[in-house]
N, C-alpha and C. Protein backbone atom coordinates (compact mmCIF):
# COMPACT_ATOMS: atom_id res chain seq x y z
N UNK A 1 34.77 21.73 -7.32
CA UNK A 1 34.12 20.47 -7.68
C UNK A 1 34.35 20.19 -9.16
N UNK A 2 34.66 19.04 -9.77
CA UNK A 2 34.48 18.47 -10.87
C UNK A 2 33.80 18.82 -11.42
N UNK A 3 33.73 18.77 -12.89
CA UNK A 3 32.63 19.06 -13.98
C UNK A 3 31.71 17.74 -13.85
N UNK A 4 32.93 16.67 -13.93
CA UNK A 4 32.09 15.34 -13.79
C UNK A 4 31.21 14.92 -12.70
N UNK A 5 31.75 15.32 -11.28
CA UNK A 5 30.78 15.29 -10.50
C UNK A 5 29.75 16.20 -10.23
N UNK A 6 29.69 17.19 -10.79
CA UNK A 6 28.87 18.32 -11.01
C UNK A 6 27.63 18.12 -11.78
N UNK A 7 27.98 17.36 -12.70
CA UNK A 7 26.70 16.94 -13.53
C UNK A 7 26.19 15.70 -13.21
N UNK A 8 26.56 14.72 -12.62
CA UNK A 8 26.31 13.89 -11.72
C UNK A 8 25.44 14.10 -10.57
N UNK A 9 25.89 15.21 -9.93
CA UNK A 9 25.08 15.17 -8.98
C UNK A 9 23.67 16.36 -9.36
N UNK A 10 23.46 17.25 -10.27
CA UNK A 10 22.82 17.63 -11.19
C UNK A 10 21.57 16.35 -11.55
N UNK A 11 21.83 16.00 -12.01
CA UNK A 11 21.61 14.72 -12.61
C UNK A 11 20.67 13.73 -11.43
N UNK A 12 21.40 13.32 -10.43
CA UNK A 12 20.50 12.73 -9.51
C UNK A 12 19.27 13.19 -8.76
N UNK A 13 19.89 14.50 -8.43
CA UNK A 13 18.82 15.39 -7.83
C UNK A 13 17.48 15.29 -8.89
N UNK A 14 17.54 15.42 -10.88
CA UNK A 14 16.70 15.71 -11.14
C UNK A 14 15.74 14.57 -11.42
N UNK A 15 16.49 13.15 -11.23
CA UNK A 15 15.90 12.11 -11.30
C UNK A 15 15.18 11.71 -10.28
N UNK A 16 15.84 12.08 -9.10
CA UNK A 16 14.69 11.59 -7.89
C UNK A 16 13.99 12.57 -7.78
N UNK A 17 13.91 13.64 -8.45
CA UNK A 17 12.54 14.35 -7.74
C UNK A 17 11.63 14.16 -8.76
N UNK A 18 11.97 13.84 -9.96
CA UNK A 18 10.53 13.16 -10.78
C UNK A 18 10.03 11.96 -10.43
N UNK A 19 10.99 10.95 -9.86
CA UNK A 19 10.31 9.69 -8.84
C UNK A 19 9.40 9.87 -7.26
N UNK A 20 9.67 10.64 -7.20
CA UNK A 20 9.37 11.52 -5.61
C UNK A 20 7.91 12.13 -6.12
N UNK A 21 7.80 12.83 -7.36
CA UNK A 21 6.60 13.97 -7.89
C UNK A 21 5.65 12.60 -8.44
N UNK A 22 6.64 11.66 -9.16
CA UNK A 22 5.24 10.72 -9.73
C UNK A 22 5.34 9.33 -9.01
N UNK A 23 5.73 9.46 -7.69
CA UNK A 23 5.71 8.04 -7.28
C UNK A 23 4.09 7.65 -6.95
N UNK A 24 4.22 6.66 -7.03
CA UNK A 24 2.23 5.82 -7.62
C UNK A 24 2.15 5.03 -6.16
N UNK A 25 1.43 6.29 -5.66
CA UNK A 25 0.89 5.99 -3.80
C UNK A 25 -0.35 4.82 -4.06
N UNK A 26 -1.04 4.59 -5.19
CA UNK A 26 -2.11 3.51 -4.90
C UNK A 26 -1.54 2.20 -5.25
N UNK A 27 -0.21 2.19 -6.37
CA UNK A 27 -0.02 0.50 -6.17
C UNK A 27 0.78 0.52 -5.08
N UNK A 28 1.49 1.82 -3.99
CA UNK A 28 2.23 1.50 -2.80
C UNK A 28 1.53 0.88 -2.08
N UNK A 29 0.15 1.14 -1.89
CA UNK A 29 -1.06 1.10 -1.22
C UNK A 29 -1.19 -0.67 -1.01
N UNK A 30 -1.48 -1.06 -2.76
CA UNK A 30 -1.93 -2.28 -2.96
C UNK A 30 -1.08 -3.01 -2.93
N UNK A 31 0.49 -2.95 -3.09
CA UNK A 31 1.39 -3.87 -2.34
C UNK A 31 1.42 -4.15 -1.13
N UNK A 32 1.13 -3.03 -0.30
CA UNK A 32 1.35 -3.38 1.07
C UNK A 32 -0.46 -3.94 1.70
N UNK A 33 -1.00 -3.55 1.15
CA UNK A 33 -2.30 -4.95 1.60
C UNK A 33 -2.07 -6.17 1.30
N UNK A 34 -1.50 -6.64 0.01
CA UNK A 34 -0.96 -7.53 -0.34
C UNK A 34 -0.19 -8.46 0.56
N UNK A 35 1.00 -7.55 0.91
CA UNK A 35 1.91 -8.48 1.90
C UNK A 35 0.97 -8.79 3.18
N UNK A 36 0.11 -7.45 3.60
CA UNK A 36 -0.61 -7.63 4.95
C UNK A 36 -1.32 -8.31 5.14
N UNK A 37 -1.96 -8.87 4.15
CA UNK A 37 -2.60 -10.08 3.57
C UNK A 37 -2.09 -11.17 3.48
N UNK A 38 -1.21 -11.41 3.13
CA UNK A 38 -0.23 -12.59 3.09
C UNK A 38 0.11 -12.87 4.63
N UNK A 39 0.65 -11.96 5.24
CA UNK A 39 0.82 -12.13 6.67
C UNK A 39 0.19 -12.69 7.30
N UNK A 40 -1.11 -12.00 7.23
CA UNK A 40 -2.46 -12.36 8.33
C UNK A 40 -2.86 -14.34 8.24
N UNK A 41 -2.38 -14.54 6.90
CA UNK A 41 -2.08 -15.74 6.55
C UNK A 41 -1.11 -16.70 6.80
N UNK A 42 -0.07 -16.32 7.75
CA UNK A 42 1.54 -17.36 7.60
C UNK A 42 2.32 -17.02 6.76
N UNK A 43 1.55 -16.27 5.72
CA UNK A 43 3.27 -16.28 4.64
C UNK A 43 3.88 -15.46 4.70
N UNK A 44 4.99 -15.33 4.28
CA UNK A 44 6.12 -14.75 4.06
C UNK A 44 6.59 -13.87 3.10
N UNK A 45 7.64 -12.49 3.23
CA UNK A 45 8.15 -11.81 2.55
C UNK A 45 9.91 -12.06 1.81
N UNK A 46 9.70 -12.13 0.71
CA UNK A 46 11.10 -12.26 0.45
C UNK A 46 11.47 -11.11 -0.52
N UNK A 47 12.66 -10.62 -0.51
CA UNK A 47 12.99 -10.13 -1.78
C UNK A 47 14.37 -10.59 -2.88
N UNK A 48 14.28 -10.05 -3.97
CA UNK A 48 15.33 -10.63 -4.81
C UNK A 48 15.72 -10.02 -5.98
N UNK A 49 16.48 -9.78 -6.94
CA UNK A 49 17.50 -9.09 -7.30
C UNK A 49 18.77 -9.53 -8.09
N UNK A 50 18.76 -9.27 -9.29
CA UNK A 50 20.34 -10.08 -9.70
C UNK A 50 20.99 -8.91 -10.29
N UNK A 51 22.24 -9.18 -9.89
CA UNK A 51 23.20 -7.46 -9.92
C UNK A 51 23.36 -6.94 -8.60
N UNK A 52 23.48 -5.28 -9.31
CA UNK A 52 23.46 -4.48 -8.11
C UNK A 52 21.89 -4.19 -7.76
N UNK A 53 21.05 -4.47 -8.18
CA UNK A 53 19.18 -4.40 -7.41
C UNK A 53 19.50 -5.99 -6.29
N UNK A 54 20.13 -6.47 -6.47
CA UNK A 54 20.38 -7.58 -5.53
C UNK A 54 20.68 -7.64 -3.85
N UNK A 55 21.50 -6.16 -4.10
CA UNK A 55 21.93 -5.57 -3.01
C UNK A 55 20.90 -4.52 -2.27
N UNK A 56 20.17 -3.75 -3.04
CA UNK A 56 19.19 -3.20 -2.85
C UNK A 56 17.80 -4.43 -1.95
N UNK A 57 17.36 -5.31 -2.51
CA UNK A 57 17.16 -6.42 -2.18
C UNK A 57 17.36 -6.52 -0.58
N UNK A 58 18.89 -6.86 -0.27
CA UNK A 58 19.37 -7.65 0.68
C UNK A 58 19.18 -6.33 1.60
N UNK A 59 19.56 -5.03 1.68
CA UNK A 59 18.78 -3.86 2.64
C UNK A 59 18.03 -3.73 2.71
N UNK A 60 16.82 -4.11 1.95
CA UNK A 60 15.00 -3.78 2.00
C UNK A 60 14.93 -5.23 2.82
N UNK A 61 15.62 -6.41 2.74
CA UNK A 61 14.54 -7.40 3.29
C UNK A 61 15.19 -7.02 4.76
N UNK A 62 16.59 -6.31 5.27
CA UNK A 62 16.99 -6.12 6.59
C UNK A 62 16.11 -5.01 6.99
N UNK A 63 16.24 -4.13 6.88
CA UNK A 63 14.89 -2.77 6.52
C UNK A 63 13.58 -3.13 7.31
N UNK A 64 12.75 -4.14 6.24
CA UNK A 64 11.54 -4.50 6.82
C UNK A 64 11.58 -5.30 7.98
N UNK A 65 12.37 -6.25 8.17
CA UNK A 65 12.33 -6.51 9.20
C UNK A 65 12.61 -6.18 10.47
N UNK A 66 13.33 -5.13 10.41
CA UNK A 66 13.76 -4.13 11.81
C UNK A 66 12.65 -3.22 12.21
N UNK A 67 11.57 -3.46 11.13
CA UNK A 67 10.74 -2.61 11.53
C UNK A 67 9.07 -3.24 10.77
N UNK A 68 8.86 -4.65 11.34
CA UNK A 68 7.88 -5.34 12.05
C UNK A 68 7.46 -6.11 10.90
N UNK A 69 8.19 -6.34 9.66
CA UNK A 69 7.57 -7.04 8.62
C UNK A 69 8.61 -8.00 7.99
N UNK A 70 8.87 -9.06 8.86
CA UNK A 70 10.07 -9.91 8.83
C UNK A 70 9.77 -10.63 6.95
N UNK A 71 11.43 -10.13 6.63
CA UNK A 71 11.77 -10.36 5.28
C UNK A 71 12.90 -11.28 5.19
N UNK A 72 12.67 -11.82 3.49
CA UNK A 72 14.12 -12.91 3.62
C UNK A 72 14.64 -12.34 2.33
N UNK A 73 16.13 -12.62 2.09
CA UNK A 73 16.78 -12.52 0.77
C UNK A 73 16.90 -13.37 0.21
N UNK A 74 16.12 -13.86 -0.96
CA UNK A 74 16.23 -14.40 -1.72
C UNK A 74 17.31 -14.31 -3.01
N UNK A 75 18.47 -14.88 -3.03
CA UNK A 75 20.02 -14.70 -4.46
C UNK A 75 18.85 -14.77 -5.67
N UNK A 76 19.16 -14.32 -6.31
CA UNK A 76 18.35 -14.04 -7.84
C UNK A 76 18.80 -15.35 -8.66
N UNK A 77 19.80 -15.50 -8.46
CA UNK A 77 20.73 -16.35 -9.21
C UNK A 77 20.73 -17.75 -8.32
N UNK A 78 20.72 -18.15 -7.44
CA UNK A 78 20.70 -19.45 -6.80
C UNK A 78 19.44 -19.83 -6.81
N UNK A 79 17.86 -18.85 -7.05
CA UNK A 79 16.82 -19.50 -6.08
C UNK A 79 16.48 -20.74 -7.75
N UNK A 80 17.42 -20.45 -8.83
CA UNK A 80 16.88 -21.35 -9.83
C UNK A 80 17.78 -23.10 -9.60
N UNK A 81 18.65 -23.33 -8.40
CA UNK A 81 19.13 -24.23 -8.06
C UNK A 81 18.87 -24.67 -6.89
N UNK A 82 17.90 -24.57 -6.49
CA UNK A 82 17.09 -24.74 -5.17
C UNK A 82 16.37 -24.19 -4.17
N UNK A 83 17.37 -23.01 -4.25
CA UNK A 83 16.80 -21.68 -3.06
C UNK A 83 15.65 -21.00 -3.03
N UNK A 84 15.02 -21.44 -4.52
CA UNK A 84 12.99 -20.97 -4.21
C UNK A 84 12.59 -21.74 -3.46
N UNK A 85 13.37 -23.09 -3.07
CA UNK A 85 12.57 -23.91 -1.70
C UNK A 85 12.22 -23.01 -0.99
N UNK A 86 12.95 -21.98 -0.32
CA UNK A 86 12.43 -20.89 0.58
C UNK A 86 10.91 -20.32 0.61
N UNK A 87 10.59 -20.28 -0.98
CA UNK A 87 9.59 -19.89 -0.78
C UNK A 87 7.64 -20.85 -1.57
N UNK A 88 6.69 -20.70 -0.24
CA UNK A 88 6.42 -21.06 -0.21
C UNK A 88 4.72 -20.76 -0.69
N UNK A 89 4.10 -21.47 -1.10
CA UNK A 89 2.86 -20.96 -1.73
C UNK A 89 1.85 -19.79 -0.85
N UNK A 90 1.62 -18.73 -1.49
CA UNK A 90 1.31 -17.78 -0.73
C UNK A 90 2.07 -16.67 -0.51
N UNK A 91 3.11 -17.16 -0.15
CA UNK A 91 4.77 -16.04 -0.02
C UNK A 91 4.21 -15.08 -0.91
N UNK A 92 5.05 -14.00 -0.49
CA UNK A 92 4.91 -12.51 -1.36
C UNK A 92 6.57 -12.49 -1.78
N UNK A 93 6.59 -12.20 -3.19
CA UNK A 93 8.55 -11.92 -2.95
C UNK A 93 8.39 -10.74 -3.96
N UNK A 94 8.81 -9.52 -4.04
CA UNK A 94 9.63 -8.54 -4.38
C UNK A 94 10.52 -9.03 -5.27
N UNK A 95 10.29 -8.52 -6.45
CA UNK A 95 11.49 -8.72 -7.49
C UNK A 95 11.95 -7.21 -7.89
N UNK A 96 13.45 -7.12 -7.95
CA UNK A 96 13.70 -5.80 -8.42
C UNK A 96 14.77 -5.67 -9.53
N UNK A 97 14.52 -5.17 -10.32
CA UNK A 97 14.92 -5.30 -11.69
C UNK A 97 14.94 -4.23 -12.53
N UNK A 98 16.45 -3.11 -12.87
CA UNK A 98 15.58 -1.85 -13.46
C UNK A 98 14.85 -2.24 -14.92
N UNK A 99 15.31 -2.94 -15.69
CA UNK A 99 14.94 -2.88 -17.06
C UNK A 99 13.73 -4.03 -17.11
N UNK A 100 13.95 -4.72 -15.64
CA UNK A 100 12.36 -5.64 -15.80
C UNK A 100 12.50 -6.84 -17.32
N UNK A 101 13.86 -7.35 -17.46
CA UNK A 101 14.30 -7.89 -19.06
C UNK A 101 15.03 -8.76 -18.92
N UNK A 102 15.62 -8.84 -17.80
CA UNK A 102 17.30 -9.60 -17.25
C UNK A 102 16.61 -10.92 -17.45
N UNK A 103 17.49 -11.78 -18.50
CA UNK A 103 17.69 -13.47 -18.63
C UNK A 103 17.20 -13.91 -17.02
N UNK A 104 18.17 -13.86 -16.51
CA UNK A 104 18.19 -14.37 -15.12
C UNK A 104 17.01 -14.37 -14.11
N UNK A 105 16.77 -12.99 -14.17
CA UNK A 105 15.38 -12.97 -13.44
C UNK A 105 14.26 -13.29 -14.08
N UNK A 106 14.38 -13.55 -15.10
CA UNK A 106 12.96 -14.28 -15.76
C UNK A 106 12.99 -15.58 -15.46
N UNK A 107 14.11 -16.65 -15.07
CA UNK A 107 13.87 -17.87 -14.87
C UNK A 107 13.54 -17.74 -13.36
N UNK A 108 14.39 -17.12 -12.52
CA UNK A 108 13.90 -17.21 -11.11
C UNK A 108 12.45 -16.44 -10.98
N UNK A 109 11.80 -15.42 -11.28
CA UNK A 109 10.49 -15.55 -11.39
C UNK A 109 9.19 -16.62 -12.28
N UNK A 110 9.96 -17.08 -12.75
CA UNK A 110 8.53 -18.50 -13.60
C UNK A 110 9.15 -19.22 -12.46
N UNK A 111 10.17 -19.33 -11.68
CA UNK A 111 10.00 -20.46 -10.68
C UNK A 111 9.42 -20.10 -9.52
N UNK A 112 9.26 -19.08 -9.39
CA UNK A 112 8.58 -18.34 -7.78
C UNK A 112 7.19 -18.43 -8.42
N UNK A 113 6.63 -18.29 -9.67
CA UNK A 113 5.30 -18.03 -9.95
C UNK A 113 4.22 -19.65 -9.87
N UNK A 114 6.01 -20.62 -10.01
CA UNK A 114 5.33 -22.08 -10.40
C UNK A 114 5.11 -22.70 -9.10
N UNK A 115 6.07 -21.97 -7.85
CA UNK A 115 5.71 -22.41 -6.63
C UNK A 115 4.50 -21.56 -6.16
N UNK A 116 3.81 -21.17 -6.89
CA UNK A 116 2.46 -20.04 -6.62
C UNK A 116 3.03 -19.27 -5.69
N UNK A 117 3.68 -18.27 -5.93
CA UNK A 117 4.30 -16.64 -5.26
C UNK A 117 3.54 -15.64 -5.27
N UNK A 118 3.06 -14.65 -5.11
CA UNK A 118 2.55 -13.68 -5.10
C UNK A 118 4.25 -12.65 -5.48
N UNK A 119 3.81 -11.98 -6.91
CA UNK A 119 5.37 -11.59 -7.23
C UNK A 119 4.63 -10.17 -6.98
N UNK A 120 5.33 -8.98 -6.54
CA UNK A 120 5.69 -7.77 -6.78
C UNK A 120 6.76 -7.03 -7.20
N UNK A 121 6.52 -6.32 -8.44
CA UNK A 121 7.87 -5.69 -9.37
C UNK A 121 7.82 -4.70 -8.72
N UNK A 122 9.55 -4.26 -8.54
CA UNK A 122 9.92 -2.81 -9.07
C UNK A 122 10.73 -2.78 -9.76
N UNK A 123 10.39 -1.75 -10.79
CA UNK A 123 11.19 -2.21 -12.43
C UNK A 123 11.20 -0.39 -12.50
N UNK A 124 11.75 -0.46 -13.57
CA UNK A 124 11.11 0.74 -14.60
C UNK A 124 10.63 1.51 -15.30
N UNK A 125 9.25 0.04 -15.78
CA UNK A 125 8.71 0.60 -16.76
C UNK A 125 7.23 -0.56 -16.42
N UNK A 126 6.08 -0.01 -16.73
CA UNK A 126 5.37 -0.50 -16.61
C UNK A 126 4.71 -1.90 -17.81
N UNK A 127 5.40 -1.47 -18.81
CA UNK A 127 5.55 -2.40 -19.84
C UNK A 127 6.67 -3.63 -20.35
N UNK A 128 7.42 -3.77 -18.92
CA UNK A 128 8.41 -4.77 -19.04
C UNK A 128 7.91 -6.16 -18.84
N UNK A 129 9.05 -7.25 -19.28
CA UNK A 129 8.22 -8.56 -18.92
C UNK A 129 8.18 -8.67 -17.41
N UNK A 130 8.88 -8.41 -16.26
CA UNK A 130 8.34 -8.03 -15.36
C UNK A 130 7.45 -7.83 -14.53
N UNK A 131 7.01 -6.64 -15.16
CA UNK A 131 5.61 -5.81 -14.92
C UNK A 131 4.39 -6.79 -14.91
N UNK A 132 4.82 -7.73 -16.26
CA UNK A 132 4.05 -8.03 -17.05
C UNK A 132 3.11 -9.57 -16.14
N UNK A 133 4.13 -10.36 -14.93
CA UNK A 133 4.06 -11.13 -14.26
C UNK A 133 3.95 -10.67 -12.90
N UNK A 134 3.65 -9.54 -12.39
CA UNK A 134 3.51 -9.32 -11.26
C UNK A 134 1.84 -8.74 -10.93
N UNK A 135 1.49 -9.05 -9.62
CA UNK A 135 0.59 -8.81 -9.05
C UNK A 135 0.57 -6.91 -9.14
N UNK A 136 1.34 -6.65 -8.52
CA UNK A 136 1.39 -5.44 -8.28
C UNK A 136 2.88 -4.56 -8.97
N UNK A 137 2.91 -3.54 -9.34
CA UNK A 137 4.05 -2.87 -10.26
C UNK A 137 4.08 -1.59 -9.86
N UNK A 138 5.44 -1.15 -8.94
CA UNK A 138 6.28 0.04 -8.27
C UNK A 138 6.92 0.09 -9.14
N UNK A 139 6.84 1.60 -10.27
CA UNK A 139 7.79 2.11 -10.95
C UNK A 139 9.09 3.07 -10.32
N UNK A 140 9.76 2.56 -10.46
CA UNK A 140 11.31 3.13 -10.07
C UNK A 140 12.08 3.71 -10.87
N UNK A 141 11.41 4.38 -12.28
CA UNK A 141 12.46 4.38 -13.33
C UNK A 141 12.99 5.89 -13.63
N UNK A 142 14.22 5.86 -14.23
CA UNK A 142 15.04 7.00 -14.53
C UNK A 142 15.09 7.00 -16.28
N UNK A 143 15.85 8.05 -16.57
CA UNK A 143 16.56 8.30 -18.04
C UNK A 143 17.61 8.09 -18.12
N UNK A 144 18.35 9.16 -16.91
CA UNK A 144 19.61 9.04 -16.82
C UNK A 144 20.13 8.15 -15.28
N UNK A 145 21.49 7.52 -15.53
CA UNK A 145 22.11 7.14 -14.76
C UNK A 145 22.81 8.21 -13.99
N UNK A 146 23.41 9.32 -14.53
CA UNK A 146 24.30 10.45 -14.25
C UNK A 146 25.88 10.49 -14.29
N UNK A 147 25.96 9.10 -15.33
CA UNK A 147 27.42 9.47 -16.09
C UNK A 147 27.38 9.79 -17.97
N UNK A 148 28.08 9.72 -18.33
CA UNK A 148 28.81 9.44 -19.68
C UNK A 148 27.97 8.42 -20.34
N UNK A 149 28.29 7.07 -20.02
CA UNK A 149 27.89 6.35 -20.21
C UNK A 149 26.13 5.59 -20.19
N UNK A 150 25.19 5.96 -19.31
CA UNK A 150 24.79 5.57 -18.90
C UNK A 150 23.63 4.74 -18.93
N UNK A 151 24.92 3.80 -18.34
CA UNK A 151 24.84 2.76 -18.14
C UNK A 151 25.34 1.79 -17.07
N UNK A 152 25.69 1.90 -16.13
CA UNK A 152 26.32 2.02 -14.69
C UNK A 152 24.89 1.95 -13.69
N UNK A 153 24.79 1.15 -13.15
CA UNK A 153 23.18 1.88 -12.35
C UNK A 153 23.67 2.94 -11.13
N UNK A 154 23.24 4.00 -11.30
CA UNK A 154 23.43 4.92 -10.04
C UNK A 154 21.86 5.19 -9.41
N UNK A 155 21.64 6.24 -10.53
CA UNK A 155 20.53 6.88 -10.19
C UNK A 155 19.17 6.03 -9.77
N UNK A 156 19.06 4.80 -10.45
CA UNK A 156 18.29 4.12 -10.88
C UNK A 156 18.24 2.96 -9.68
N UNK A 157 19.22 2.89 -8.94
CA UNK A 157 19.33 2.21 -7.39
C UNK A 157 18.52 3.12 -6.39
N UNK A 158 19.37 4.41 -6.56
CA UNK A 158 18.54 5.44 -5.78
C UNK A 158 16.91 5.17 -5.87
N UNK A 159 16.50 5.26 -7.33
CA UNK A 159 15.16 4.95 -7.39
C UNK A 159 14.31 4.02 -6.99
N UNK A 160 15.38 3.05 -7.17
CA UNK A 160 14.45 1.44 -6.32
C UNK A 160 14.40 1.59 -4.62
N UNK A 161 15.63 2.08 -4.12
CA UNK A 161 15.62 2.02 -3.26
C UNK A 161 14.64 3.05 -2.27
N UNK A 162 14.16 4.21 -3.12
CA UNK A 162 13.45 5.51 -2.31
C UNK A 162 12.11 4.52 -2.10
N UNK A 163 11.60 3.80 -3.70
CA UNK A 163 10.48 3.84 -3.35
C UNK A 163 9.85 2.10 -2.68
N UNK A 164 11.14 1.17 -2.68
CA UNK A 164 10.63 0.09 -1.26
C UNK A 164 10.72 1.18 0.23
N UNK A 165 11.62 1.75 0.05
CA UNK A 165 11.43 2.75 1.27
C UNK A 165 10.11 3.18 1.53
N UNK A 166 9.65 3.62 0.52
CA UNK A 166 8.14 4.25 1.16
C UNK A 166 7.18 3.32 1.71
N UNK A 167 7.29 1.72 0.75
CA UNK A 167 6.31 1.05 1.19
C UNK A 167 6.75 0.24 2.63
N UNK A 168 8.22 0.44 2.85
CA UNK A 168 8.30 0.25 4.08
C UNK A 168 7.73 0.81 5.46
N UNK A 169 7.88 2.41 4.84
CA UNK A 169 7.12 3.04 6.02
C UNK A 169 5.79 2.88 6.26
N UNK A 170 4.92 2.52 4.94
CA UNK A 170 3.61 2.22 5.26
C UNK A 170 3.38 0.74 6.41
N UNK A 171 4.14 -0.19 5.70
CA UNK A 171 3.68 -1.56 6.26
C UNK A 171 4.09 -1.25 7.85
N UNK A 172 5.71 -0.34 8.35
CA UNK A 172 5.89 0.04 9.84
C UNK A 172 4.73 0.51 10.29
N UNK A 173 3.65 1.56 9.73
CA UNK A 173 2.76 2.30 10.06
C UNK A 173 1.85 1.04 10.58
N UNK A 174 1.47 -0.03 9.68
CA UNK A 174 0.35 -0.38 9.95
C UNK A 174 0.85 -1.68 10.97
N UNK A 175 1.80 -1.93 11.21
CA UNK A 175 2.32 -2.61 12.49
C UNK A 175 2.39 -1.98 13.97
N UNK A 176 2.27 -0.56 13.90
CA UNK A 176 2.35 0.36 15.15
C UNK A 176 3.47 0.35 15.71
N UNK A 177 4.73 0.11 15.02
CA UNK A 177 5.51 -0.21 15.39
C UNK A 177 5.95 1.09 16.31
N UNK A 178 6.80 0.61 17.51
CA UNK A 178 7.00 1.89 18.18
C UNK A 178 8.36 1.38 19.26
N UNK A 179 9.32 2.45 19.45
CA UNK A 179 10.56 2.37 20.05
C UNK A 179 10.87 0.87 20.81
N UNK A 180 10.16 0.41 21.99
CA UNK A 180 10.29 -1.27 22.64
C UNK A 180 10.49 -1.58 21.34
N UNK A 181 9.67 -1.95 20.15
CA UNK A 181 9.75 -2.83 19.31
C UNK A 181 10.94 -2.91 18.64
N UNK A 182 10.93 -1.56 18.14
CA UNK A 182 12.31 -1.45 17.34
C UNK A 182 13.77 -2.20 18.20
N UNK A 183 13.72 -1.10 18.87
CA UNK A 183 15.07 -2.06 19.87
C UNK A 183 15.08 -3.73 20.50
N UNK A 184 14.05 -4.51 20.55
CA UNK A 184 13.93 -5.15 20.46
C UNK A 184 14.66 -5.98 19.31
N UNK A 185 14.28 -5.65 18.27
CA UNK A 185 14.73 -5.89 17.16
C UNK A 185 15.98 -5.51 16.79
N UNK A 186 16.56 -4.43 17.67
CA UNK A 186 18.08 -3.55 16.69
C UNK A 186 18.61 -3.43 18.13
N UNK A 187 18.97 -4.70 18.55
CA UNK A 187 19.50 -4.21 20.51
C UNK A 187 21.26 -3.79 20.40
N UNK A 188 21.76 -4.14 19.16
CA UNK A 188 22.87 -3.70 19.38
C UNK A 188 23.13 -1.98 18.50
N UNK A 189 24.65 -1.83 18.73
CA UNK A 189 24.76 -1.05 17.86
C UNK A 189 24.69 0.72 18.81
N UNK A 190 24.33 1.72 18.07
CA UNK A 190 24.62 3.37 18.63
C UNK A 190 22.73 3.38 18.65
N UNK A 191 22.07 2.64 17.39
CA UNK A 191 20.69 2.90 17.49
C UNK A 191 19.89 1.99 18.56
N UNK A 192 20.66 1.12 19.40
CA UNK A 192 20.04 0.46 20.43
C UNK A 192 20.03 1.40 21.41
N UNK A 193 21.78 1.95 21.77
CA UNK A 193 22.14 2.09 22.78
C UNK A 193 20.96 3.97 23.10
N UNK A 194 20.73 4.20 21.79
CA UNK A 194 20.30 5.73 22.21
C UNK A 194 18.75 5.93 22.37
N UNK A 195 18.24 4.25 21.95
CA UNK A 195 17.00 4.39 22.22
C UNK A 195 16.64 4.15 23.94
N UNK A 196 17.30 3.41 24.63
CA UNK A 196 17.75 3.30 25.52
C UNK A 196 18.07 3.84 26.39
N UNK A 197 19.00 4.99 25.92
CA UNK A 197 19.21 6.14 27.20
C UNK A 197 18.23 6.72 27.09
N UNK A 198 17.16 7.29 26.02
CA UNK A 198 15.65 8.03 25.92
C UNK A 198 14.64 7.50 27.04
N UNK A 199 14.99 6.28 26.93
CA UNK A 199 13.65 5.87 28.22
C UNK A 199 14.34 6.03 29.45
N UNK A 200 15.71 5.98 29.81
CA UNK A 200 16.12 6.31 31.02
C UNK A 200 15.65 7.98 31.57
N UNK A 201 16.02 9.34 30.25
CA UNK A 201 15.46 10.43 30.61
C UNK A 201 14.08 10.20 31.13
């Protein structure tokens, strides 16, 4: 193995397990009443993202919805040319952002906040402007990326992405979601077909 990938992967391991040791189970908690709240109401989940957290984004809102908490993707970058029409007073939207600083996402959040949004960060730091506009604040943050540079997002995707993961599993939890449902939802594919032969055994 590489030196370079050696310390790389060094490197990731030691970043997610300090996100893993200090991930903050009570604002997981209070986001997901939040959305469950919003639900019980009509509104809606979106998430959004400019960069590569954009992409992160566009798998968490497919994510939740395969598993009972129907999400939309909101472009980080378009919703300031119309596409916050999507969202609607009450809506909950997910903003993800490591440095919580990005030009860009500061205009598309004062426009989600002016259509009265219910914003939830995951950023990095609890003191970003970000942070600073959201209801609720999931820290995701790293030191290192795990190159040379870093400055590249690696590690720091990993991080956003572990911890919408968790609050995914909570909001599945409190949907009861269970196998019919899922496949329902995921009928194609190897994960349809094997939930499928299970109920035939």
């Amino acid at each position: 193995m590489s030196d370079s990938i050696a310390a790389f992967l060094e490197t990731v391991t030691a970043e997610f397990t300090q996100v893993i040791d200090t991930m903050d189970i009570p604002a997981l908690m209070k986001a997901a009443d939040l959305i469950s709240a919003s639900q019980a109401d009509g509104a809606r989940v979106h998430l959004t993202g400019i960069g590569k957290p954009g992409y992160v984004a566009k798998y968490l809102s497919s994510l939740l919805s395969s598993t009972g908490t129907p999400a939309y993707f909101l472009d980080g970058t378009e919703a300031v040319h119309g596409s916050s029409g999507q969202v609607c007073p009450g809506d909950v939207v997910i903003a993800i952002s490591n440095s919580g600083e990005t030009q860009e996402l500061k205009a598309t959040v004062s426009t989600l906040l002016a259509n009265k949004a219910h914003v939830i960060a995951c950023t990095r730091s609890e003191s970003s402007w970000l942070a600073a506009q959201a209801e609720v604040t999931l820290v995701a943050g790293v030191a290192q990326e795990g190159d040379d540079l870093n400055k590249p997002p690696r590690a720091s995707i990993l991080a956003e992405t572990v911890v919408l993961q968790a609050l995914s599993i909570e909001l599945q939890k409190r949907h009861a979601l269970n196998k019919q449902d899922y496949v329902k939802w995921h009928p194609g594919g190897s994960l349809g077909a094997s939930i499928r032969q299970e109920e035939k055994q």
